[in-house]
N, C-alpha and C. Protein backbone atom coordinates (compact mmCIF):
# COMPACT_ATOMS: atom_id res chain seq x y z
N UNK A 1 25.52 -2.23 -8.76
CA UNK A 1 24.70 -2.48 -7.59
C UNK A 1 25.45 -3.45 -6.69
N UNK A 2 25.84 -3.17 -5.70
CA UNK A 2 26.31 -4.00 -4.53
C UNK A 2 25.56 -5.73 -4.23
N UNK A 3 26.18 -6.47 -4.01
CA UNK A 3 25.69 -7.50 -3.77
C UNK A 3 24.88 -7.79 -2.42
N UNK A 4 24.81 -7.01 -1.25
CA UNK A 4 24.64 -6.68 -0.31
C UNK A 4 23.02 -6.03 -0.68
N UNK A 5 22.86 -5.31 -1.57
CA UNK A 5 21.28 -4.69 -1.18
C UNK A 5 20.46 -5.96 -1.92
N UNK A 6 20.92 -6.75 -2.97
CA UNK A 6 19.92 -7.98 -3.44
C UNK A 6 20.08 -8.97 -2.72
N UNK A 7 20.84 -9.50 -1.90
CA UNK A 7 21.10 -10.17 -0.90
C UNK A 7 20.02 -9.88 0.44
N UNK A 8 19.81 -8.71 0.57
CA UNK A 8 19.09 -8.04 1.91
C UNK A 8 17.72 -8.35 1.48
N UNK A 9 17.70 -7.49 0.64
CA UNK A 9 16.01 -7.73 -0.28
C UNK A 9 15.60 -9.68 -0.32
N UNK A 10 16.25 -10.31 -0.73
CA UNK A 10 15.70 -11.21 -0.86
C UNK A 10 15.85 -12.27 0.74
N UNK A 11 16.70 -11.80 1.93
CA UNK A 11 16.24 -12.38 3.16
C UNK A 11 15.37 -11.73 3.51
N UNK A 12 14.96 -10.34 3.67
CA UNK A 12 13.74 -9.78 3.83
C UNK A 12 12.76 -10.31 3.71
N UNK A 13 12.52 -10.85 2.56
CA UNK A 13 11.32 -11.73 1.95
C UNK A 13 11.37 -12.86 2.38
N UNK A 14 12.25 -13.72 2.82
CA UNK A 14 12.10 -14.73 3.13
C UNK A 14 11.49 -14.69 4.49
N UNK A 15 12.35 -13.85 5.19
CA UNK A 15 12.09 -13.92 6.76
C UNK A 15 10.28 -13.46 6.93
N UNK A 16 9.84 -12.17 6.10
CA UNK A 16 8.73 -11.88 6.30
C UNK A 16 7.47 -13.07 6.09
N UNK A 17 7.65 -13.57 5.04
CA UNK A 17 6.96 -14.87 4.66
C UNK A 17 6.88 -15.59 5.86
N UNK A 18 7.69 -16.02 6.01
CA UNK A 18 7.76 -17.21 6.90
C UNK A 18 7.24 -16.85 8.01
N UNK A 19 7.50 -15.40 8.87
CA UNK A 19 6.96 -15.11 10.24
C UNK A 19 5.76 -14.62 10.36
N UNK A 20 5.29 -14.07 9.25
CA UNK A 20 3.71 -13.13 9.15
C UNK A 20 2.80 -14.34 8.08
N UNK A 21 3.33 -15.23 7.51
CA UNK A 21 1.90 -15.96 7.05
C UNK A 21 2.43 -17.74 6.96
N UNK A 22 3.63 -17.50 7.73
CA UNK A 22 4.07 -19.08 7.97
C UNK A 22 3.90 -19.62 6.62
N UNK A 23 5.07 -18.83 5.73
CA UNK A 23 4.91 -19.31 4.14
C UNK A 23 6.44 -19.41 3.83
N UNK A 24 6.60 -20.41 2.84
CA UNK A 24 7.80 -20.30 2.08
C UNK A 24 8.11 -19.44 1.24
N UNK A 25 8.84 -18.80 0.70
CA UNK A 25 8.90 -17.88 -0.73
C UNK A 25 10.29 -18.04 -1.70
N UNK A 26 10.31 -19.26 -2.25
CA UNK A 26 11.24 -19.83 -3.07
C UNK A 26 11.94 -18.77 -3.79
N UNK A 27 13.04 -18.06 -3.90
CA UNK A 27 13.94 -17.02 -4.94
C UNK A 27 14.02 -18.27 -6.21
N UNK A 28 13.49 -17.64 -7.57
CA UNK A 28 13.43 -17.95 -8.54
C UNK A 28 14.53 -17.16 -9.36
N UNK A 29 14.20 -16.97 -10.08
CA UNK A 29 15.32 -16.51 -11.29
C UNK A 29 15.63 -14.95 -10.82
N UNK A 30 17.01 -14.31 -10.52
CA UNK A 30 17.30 -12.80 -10.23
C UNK A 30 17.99 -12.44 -12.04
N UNK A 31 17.60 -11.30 -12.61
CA UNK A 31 18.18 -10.84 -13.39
C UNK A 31 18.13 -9.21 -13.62
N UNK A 32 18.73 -8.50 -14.17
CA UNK A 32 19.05 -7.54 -14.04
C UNK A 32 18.27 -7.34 -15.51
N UNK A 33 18.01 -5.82 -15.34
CA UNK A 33 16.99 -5.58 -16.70
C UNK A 33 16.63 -4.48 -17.34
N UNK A 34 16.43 -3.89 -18.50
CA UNK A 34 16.18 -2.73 -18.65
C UNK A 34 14.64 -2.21 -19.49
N UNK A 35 13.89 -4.17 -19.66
CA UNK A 35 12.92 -3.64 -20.16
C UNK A 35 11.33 -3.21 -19.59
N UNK A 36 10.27 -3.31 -20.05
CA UNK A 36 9.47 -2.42 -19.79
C UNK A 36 8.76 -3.77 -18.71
N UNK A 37 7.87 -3.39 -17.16
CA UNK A 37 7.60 -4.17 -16.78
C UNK A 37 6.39 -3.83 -16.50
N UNK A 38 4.86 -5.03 -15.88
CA UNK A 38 3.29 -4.59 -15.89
C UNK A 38 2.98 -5.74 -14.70
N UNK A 39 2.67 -4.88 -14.25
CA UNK A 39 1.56 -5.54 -12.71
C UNK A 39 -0.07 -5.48 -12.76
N UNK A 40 -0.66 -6.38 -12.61
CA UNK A 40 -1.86 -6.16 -12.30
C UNK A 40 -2.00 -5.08 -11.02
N UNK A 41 -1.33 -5.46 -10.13
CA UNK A 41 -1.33 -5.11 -8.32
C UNK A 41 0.26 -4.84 -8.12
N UNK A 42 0.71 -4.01 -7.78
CA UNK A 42 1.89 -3.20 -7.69
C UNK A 42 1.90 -2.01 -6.56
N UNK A 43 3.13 -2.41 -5.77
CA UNK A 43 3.44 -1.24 -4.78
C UNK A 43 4.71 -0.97 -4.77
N UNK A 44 4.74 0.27 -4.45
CA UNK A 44 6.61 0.91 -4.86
C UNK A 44 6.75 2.07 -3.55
N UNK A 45 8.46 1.07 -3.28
CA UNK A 45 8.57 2.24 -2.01
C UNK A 45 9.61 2.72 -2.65
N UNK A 46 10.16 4.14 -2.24
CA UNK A 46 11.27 4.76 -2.60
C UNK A 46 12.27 4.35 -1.22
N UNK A 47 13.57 4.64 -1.73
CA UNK A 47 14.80 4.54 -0.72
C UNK A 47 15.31 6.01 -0.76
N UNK A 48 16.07 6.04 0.23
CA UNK A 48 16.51 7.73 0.30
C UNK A 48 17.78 8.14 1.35
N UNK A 49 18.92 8.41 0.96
CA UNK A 49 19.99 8.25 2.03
C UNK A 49 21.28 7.55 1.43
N UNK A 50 22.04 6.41 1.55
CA UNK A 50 22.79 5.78 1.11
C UNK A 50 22.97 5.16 -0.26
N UNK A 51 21.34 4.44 -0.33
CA UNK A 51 21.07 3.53 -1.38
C UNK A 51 19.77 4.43 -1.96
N UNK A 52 20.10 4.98 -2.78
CA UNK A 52 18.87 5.62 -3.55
C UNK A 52 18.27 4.56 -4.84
N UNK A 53 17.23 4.73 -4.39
CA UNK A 53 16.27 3.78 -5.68
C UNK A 53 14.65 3.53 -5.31
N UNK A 54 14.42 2.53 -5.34
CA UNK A 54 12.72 2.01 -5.58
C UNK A 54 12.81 0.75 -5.63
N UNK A 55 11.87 0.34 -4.79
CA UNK A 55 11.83 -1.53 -4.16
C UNK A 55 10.17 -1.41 -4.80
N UNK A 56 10.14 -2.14 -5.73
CA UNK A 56 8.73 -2.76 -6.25
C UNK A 56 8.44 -3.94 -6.04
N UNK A 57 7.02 -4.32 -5.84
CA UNK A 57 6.76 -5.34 -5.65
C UNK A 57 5.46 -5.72 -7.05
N UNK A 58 5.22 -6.91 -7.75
CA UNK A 58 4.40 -6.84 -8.69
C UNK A 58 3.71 -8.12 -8.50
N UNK A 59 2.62 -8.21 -8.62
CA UNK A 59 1.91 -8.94 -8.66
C UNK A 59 0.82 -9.25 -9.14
N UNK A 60 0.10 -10.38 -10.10
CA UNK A 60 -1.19 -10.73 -10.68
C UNK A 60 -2.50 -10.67 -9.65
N UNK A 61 -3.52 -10.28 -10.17
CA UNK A 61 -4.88 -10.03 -9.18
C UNK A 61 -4.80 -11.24 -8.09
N UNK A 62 -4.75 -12.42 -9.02
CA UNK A 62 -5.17 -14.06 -8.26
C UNK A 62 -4.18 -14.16 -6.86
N UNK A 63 -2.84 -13.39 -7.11
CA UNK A 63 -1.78 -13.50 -6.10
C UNK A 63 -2.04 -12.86 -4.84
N UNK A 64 -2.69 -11.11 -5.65
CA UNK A 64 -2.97 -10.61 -4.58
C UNK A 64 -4.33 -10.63 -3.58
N UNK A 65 -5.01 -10.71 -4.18
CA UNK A 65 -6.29 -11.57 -3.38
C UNK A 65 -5.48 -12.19 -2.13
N UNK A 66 -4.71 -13.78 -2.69
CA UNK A 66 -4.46 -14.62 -1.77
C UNK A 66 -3.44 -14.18 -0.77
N UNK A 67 -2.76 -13.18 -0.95
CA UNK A 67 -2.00 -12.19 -0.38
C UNK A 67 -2.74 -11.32 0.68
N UNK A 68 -3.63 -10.84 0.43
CA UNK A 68 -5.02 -9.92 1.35
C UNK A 68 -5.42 -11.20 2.29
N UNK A 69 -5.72 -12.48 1.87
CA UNK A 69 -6.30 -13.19 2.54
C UNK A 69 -5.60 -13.84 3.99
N UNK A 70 -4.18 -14.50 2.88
CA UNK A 70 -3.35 -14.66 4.38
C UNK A 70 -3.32 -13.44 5.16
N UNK A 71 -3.27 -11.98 4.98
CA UNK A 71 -2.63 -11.00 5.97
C UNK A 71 -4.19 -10.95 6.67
N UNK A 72 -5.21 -11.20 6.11
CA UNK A 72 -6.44 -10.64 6.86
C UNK A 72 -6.92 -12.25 7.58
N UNK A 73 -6.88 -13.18 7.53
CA UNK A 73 -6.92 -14.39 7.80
C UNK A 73 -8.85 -14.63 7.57
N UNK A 74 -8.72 -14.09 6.74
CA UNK A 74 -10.11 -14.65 6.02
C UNK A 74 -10.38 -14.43 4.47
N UNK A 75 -11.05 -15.12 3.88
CA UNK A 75 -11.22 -15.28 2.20
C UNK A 75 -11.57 -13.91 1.82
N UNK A 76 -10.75 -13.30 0.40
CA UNK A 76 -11.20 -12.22 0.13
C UNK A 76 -11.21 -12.30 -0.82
N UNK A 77 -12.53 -12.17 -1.73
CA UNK A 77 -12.96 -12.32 -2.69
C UNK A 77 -12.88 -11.05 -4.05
N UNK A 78 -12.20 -9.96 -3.52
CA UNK A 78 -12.40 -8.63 -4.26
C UNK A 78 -11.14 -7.85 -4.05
N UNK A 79 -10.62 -6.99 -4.75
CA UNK A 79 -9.55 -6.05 -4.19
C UNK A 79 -10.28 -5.08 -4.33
N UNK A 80 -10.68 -4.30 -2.68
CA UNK A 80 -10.97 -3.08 -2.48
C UNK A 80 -9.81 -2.32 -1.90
N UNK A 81 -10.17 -1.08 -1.19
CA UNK A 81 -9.54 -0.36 -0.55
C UNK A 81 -8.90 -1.52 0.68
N UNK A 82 -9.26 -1.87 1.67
CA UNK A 82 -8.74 -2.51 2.11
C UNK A 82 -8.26 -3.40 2.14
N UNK A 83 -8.30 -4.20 0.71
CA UNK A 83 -7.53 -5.60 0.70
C UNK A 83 -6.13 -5.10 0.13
N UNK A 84 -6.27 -4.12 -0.72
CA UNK A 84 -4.96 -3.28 -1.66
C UNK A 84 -4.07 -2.77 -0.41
N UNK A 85 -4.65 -2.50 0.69
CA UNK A 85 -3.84 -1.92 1.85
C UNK A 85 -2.23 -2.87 2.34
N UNK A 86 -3.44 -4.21 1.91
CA UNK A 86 -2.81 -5.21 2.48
C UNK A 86 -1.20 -5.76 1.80
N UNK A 87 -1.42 -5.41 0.40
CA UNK A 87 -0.32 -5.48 -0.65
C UNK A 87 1.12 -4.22 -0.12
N UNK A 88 0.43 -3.38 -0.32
CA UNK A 88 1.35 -1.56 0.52
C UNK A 88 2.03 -1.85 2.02
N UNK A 89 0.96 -2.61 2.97
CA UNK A 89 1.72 -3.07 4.19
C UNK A 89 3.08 -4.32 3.82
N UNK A 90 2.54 -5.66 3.10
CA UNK A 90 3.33 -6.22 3.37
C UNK A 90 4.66 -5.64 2.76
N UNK A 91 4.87 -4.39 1.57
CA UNK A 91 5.92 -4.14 0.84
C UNK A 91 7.09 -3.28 2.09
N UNK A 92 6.26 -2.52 3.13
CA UNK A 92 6.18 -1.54 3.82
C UNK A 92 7.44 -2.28 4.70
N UNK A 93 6.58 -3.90 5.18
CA UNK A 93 7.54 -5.11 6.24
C UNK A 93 8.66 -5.12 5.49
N UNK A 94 8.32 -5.30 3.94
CA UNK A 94 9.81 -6.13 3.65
C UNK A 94 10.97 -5.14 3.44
N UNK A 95 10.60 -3.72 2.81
CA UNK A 95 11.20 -2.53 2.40
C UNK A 95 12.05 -2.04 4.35
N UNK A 96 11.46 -2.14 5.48
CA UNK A 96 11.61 -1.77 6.82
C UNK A 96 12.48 -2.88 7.42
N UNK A 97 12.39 -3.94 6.98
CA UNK A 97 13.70 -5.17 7.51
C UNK A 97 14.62 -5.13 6.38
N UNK A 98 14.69 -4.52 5.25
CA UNK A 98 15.66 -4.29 4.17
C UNK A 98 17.07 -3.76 4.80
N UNK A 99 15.87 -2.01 5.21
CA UNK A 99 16.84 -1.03 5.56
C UNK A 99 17.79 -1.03 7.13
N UNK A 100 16.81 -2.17 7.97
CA UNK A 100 16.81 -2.06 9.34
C UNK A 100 18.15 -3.17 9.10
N UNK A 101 18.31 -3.81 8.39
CA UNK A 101 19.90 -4.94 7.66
C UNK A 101 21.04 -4.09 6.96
N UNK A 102 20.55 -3.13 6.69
CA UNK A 102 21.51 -2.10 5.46
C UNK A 102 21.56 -1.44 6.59
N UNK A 103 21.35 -0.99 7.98
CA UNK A 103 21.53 0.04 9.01
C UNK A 103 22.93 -0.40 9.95
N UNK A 104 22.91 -2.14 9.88
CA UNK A 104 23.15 -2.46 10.96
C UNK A 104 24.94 -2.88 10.23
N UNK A 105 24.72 -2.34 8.98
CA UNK A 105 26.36 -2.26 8.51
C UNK A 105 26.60 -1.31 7.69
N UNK A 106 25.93 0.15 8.35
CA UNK A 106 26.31 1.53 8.55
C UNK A 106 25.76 1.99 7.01
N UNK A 107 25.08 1.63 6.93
CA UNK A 107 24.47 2.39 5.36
C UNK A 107 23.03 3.11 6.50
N UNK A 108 23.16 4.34 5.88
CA UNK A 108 21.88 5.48 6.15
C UNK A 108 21.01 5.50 5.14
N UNK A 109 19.75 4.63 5.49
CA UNK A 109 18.42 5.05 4.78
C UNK A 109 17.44 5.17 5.59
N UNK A 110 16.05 6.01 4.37
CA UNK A 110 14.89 6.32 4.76
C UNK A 110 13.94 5.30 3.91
N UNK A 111 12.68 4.92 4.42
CA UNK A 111 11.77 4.76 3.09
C UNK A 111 11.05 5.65 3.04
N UNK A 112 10.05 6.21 2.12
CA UNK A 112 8.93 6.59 1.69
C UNK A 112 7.40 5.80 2.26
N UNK A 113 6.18 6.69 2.48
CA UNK A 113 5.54 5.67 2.17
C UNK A 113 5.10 4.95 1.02
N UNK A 114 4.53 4.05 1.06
CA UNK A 114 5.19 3.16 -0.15
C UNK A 114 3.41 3.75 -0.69
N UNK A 115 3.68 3.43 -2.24
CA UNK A 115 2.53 3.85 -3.43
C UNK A 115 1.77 2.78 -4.35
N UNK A 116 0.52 2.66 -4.12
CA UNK A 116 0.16 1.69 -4.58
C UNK A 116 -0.70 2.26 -6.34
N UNK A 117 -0.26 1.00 -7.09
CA UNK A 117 -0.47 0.86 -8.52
C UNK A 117 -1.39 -0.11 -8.98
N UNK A 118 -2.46 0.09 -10.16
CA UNK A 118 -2.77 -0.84 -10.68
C UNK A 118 -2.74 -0.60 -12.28
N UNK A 119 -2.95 -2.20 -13.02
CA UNK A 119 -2.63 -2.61 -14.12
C UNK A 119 -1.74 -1.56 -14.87
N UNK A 120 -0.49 -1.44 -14.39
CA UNK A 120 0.49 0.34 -14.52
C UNK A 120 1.58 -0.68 -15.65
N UNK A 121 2.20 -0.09 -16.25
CA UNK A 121 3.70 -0.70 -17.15
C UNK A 121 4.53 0.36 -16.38
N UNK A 122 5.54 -0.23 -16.07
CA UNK A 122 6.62 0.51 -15.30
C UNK A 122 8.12 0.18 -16.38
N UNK A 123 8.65 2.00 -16.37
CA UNK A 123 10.02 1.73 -17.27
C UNK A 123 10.92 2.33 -16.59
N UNK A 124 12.55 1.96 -16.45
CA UNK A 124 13.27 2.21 -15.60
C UNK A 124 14.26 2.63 -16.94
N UNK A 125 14.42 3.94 -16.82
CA UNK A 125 15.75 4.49 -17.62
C UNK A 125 16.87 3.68 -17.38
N UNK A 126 17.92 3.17 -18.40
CA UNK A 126 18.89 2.37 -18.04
C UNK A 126 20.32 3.36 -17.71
N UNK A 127 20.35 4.64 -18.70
CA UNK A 127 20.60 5.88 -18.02
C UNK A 127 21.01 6.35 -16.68
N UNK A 128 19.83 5.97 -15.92
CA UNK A 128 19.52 6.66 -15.08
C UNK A 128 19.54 5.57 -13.81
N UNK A 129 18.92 4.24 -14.07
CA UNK A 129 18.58 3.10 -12.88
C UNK A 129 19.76 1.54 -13.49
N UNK A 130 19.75 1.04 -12.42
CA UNK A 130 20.68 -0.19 -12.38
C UNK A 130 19.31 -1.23 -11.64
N UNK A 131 18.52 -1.88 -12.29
CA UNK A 131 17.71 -2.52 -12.02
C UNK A 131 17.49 -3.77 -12.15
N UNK A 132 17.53 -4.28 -10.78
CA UNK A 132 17.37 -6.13 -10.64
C UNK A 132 16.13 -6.86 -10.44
N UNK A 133 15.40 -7.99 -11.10
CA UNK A 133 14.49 -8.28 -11.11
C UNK A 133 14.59 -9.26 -10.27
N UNK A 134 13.81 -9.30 -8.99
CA UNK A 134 13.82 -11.40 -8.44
C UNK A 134 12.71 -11.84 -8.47
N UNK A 135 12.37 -13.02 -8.55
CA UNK A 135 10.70 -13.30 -8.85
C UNK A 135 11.43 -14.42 -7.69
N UNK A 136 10.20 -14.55 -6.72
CA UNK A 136 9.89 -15.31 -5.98
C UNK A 136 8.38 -16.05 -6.27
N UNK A 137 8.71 -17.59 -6.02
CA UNK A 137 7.59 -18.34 -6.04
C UNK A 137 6.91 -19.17 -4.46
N UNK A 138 5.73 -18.78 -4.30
CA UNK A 138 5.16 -19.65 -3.39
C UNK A 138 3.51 -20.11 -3.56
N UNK A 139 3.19 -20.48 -2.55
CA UNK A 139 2.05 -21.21 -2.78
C UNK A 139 0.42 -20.50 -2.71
N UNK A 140 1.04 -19.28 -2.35
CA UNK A 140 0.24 -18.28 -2.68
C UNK A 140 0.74 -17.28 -4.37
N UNK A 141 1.15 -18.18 -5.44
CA UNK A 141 1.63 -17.77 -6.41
C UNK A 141 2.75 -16.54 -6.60
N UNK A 142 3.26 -16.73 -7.48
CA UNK A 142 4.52 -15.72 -7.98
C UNK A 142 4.39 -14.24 -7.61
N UNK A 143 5.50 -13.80 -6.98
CA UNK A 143 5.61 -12.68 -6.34
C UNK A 143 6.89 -11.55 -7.53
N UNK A 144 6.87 -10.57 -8.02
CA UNK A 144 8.17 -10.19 -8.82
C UNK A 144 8.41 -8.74 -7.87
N UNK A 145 9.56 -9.02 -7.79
CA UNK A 145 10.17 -7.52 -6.82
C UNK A 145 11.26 -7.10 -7.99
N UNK A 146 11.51 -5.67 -7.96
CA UNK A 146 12.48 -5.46 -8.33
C UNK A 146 13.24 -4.16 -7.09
N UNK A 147 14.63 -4.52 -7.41
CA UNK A 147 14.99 -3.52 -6.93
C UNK A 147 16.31 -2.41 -8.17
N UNK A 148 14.86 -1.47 -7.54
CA UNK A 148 15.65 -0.07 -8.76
C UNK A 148 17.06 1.04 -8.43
N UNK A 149 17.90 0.91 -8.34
CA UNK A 149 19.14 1.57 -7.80
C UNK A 149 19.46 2.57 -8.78
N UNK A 150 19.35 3.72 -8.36
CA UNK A 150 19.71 5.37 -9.30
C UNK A 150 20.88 5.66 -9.48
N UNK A 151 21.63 5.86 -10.77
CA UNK A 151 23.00 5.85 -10.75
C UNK A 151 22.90 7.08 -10.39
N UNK A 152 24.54 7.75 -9.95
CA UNK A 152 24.98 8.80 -9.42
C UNK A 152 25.53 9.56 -10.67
């Protein structure tokens, strides 16, 4: 995996944080991985073009709540249909300034729209995927992205 797409992924996140909910989002531990992973609240976009893979985002209920809340700017007490929207959009920002960084030094991608999951275990063939884990921390609690890269 290029140093360039975990590099992108994780200014993505920073920049989105900071401009859509005026938040920090500390990069915690990046490691690369092949075992089995579980989200309460989970959204997954596919990549398609240059960099083939899957940008996940994972997250505990308590996170995503407070996640719905900053994007809706009022307390949300429940994950319905529309607060879950809110998880799929922000993956949508960070997955769309990923590629719009990977464009602008000639790599060709698409996303997908992105797919939302709950309490799911997700397994990435080691076979098949080259997969990096980053967990970001902020004050709206721990955020885990991975990014899934498909070998050729």
């Amino acid at each position: 995996m290029k140093p360039v797409y975990i590099k992108y992924l994780i200014e993505s996140v920073h920049e989105i944080f900071d401009e859509n909910f005026a938040l920090k989002a500390h990069k915690g531990k990046v490691s690369f991985y092949t075992h089995d992973l579980k989200a309460d609240v989970g959204a997954m976009i596919s990549l398609v073009g240059d960099l083939e893979g899957d940008i996940i985002l994972m997250l505990d209920q308590p996170t995503a709540l407070k996640i719905a809340s900053k994007m809706f700017q009022e307390d949300i007490k429940e994950l319905d249909d529309l607060s879950l929207s809110s998880i799929t959009e922000l993956l949508n920002f960070i997955a769309g300034r990923m590629i719009t960084k990977l464009f602008q030094l000639k790599y060709d991608n698409d996303i997908t729209p992105p797919e939302l999951f709950l309490n799911k275990k997700l397994y990435f063939d080691e076979d098949k995927y080259l997969a990096c884990l980053i967990v970001f921390e902020s004050e709206v609690g721990n955020l885990e992205f991975a990014l899934a890269k498909r070998k050729k």
